[in-house]
Protein backbone atom coordinates (compact mmCIF):
# COMPACT_ATOMS: atom_id res chain seq x y z
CA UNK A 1 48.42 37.55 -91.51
CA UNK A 2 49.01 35.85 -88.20
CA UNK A 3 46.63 32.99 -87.57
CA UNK A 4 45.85 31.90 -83.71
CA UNK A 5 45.90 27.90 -82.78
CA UNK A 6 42.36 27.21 -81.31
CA UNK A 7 42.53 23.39 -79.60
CA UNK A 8 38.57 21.75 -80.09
CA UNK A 9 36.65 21.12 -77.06
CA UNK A 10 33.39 19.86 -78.56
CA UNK A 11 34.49 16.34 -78.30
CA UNK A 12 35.29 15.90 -74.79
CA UNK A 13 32.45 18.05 -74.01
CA UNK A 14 29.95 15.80 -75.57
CA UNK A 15 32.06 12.47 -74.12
CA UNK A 16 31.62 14.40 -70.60
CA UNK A 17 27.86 14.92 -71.03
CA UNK A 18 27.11 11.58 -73.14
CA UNK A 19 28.64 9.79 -69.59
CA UNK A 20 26.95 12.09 -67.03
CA UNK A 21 23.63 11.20 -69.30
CA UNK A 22 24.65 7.32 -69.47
CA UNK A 23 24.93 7.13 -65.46
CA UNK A 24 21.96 9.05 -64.80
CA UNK A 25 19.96 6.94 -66.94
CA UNK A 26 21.28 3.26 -65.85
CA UNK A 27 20.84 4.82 -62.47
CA UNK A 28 16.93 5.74 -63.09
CA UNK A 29 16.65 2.06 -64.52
CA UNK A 30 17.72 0.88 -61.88
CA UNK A 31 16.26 2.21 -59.50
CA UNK A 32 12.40 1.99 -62.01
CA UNK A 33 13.71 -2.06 -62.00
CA UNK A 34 14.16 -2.39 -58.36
CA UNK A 35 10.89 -0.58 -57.55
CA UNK A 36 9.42 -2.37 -59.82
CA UNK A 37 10.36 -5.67 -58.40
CA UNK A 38 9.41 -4.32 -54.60
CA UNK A 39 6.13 -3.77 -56.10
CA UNK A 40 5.73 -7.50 -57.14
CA UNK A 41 7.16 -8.62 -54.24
CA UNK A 42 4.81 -6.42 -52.03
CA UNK A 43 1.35 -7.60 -54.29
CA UNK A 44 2.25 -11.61 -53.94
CA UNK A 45 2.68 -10.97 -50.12
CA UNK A 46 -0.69 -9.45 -49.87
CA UNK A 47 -2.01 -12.27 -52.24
CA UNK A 48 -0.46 -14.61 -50.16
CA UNK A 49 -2.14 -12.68 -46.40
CA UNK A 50 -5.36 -12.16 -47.58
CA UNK A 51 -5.52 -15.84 -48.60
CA UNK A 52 -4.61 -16.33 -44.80
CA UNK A 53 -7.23 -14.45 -43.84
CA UNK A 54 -9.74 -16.04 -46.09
CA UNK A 55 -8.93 -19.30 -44.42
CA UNK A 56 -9.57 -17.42 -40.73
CA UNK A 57 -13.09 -16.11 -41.99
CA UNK A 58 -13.81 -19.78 -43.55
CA UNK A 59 -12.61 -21.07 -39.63
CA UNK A 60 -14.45 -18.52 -37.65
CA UNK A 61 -17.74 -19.27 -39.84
CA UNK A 62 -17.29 -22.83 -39.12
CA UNK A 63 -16.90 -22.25 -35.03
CA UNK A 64 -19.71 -19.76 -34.81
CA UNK A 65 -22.17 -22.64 -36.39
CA UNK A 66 -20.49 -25.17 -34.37
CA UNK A 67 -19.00 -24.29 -31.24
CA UNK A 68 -20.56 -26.95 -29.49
CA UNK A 69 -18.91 -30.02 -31.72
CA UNK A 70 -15.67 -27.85 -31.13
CA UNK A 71 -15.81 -28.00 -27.75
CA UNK A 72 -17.24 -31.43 -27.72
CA UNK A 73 -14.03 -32.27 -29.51
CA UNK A 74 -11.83 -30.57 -27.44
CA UNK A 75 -13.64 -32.20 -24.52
CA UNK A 76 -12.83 -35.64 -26.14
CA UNK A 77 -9.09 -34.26 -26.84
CA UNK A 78 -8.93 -34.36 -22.57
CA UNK A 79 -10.66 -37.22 -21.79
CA UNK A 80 -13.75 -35.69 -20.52
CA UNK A 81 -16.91 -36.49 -21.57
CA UNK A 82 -18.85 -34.11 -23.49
CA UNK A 83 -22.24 -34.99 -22.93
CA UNK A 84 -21.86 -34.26 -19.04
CA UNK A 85 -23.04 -30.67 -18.42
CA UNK A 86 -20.37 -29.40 -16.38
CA UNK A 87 -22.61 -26.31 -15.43
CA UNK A 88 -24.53 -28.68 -13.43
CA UNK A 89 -21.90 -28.91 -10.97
CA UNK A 90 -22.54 -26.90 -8.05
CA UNK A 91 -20.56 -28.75 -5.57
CA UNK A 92 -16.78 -28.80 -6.46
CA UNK A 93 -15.47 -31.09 -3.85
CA UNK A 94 -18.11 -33.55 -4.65
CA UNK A 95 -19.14 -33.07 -8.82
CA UNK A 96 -20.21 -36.78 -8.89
CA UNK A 97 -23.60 -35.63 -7.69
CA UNK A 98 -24.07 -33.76 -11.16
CA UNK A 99 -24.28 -37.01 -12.56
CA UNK A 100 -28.28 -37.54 -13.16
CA UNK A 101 -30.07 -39.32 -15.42
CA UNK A 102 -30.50 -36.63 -17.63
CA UNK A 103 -26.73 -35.62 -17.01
CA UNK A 104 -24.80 -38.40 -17.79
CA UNK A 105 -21.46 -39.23 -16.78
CA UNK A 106 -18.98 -40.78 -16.07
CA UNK A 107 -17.25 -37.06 -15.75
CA UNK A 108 -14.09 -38.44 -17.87
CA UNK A 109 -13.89 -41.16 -20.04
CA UNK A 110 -10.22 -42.09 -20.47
CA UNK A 111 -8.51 -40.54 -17.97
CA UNK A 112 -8.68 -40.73 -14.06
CA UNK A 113 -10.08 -37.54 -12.84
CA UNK A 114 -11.76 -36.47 -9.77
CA UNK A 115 -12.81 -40.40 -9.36
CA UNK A 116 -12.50 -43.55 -11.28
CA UNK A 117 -13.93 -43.56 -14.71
CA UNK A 118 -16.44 -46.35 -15.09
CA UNK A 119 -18.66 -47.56 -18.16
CA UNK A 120 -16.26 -46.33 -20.50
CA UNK A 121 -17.66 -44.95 -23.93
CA UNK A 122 -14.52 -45.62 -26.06
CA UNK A 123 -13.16 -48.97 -25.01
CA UNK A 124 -9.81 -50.08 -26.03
CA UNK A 125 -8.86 -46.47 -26.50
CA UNK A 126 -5.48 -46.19 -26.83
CA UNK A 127 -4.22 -42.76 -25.96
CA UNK A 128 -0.43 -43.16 -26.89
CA UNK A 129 -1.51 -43.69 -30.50
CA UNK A 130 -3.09 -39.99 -30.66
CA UNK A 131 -6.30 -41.10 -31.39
CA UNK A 132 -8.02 -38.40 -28.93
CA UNK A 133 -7.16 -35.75 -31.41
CA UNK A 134 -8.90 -37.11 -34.06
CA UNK A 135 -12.42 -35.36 -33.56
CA UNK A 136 -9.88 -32.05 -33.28
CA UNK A 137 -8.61 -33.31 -36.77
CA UNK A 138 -11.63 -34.08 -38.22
CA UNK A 139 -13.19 -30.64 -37.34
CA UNK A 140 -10.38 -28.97 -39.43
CA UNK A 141 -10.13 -31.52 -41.65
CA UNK A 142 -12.44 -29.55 -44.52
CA UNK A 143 -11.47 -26.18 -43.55
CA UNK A 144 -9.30 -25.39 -46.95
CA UNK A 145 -9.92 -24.03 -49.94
CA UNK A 146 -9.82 -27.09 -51.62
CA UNK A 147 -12.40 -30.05 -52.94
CA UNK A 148 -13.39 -32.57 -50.34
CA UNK A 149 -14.74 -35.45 -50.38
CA UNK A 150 -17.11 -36.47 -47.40
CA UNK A 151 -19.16 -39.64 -47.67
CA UNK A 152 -19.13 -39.69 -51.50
CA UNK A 153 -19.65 -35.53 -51.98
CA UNK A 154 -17.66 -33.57 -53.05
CA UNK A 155 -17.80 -29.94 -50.79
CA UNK A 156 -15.93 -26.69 -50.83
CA UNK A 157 -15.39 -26.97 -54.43
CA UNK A 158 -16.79 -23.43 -54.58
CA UNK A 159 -13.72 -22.28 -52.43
CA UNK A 160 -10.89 -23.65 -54.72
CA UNK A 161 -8.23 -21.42 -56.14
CA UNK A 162 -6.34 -24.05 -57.55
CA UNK A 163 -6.23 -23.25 -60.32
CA UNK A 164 -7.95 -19.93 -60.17
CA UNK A 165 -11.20 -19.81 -61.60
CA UNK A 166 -11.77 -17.93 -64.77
CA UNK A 167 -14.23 -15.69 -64.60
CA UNK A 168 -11.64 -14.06 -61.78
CA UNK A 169 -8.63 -14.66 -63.87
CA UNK A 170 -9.86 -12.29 -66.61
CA UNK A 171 -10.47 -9.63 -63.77
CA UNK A 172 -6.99 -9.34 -62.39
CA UNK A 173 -4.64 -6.93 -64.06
CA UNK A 174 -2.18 -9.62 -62.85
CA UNK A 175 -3.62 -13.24 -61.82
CA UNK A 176 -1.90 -15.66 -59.62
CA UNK A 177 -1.51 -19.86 -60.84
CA UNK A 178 -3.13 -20.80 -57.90
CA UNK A 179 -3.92 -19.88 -53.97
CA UNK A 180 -4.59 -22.55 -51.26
CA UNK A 181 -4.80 -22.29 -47.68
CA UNK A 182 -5.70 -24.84 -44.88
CA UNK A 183 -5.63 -25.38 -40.85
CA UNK A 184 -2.37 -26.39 -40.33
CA UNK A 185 -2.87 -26.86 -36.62
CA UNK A 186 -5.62 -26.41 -33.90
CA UNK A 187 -4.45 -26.71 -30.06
CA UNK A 188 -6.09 -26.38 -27.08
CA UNK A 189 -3.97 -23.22 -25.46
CA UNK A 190 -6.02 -23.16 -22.37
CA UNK A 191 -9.03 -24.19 -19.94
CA UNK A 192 -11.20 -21.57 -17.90
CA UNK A 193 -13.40 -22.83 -15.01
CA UNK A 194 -15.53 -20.14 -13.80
CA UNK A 195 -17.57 -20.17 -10.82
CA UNK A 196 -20.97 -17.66 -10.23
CA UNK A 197 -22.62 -18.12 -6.54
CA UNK A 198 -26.08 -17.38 -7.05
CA UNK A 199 -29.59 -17.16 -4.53
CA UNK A 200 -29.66 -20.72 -6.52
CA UNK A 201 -26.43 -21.78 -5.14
CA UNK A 202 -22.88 -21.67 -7.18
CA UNK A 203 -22.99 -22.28 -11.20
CA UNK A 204 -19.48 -23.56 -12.54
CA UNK A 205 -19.34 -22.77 -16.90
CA UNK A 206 -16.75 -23.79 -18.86
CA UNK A 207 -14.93 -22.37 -21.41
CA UNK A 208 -11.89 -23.65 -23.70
CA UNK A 209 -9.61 -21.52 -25.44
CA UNK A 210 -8.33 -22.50 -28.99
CA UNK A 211 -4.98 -21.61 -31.16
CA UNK A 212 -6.17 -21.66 -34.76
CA UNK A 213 -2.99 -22.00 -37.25
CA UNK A 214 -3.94 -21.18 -40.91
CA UNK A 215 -1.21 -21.31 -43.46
CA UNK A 216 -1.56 -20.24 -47.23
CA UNK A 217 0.52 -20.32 -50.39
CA UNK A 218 0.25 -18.89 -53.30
CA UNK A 219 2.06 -18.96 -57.11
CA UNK A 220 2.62 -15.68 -58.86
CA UNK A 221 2.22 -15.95 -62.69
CA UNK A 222 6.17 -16.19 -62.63
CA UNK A 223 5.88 -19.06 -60.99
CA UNK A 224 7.11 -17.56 -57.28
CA UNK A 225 5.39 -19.38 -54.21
CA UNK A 226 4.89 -17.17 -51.14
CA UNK A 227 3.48 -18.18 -48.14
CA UNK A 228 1.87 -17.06 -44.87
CA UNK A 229 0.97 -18.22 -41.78
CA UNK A 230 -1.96 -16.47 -39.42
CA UNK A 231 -2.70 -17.05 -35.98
CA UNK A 232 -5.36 -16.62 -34.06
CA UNK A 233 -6.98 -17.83 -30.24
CA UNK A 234 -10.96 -18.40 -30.01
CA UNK A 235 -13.18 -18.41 -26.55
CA UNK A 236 -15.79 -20.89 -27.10
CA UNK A 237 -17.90 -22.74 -24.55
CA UNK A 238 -21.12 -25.58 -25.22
CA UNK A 239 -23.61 -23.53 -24.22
């Protein structure tokens, strides 16, 4: 009997399959890792805003209590003087005849204005040096979420994330090293003088208009530091 040659495929079949199956799979892998990593990458950068925004709610709480030391600050930051109610001023070619003895002036107390300053509160200021910022500075000075210590006590230690506390540590499916955040910078972006006319006669308010910087970091439990930076302008007047 005759017998036929038959040449085996089974072997390159499998090869052919055992490939397609190897690139698929490094493929999905791939892809699972890189998703994976977005995912991370996407949490810490929430972590990271969120702590930003904690930092504007701690900031906003602060102004809403005291919007009059802010403005007294910024006041101080221009040279004016903050005790003078500048709503008293119902002449604008003459505002020297606000100034009563239970309004006090000068109207500005480092800096020539609409007349000479006289009686100085701060003398031997020395504005090259910066110093009129400092009441700005000081006012953001405890706005972090960090221990501070003011006249011997200790405050915001209920605010620190650094490190994170652990009753909230052993409620995150994945906790963070530690989260800070802190007014980096606080500017005076402008100055609005508004003038009412009245049956009284004409009422000028001001109002001052602040740029609130808040910057945060924090540190995955890899050990990644992400940051983020929030900011936000304020209206607030004395009254």
């Amino acid at each position: 009997m005759k017998q036929t040659k038959r040449h085996g495929m089974a072997i390159p079949l499998v090869l052919v399959f055992a490939t397609a199956l190897g690139i698929v799979a490094t493929y999905l892998i791939k892809s699972t890792q890189q998703y994976n990593r977005s995912n991370m990458t996407s949490f810490a950068q929430l972590q990271a805003h969120f702590t930003a925004r904690a930092g504007v709610e701690h900031a906003m709480l602060k102004i809403k209590f005291l919007h009059r030391e802010l403005y007294d600050a910024i006041c101080l930051a221009q040279g004016r003087n903050p005790l003078f109610d500048f709503t008293q001023v119902t002449d604008l070619n003459s505002p020297e005849t606000a100034i009563k003895p239970y309004n006090p002036g000068p109207i500005f107390l480092y800096r020539s204005g609409q007349f000479s300053p006289t009686n100085l509160f701060t003398p031997g200021f020395s504005i090259s040096s910066g110093q009129e910022r400092r009441w700005l500075d000081t006012f953001m000075s405890d706005i972090k979420s960090d221990a501070t210590v003011f006249d011997g006590v200790s405050t915001n230690g209920v605010l620190s994330m650094k490190p994170l506390p652990t009753n909230i540590k052993n409620r995150m499916r994945e906790p963070f090293n530690l989260a800070e955040y802190g007014v980096t910078s606080l500017n005076i972006a402008a100055q609005e003088i508004a003038e009412t006319a009245g049956a009284g006669g004409s009422k000028v308010s001001n109002t001052a208009v602040v740029e609130i910087v808040v910057r945060s970091v924090v540190e995955t439990a890899r050990g990644e530091a992400w940051d983020y930076e929030i900011r936000k302008t304020v209206r607030i007047n004395r009254d």
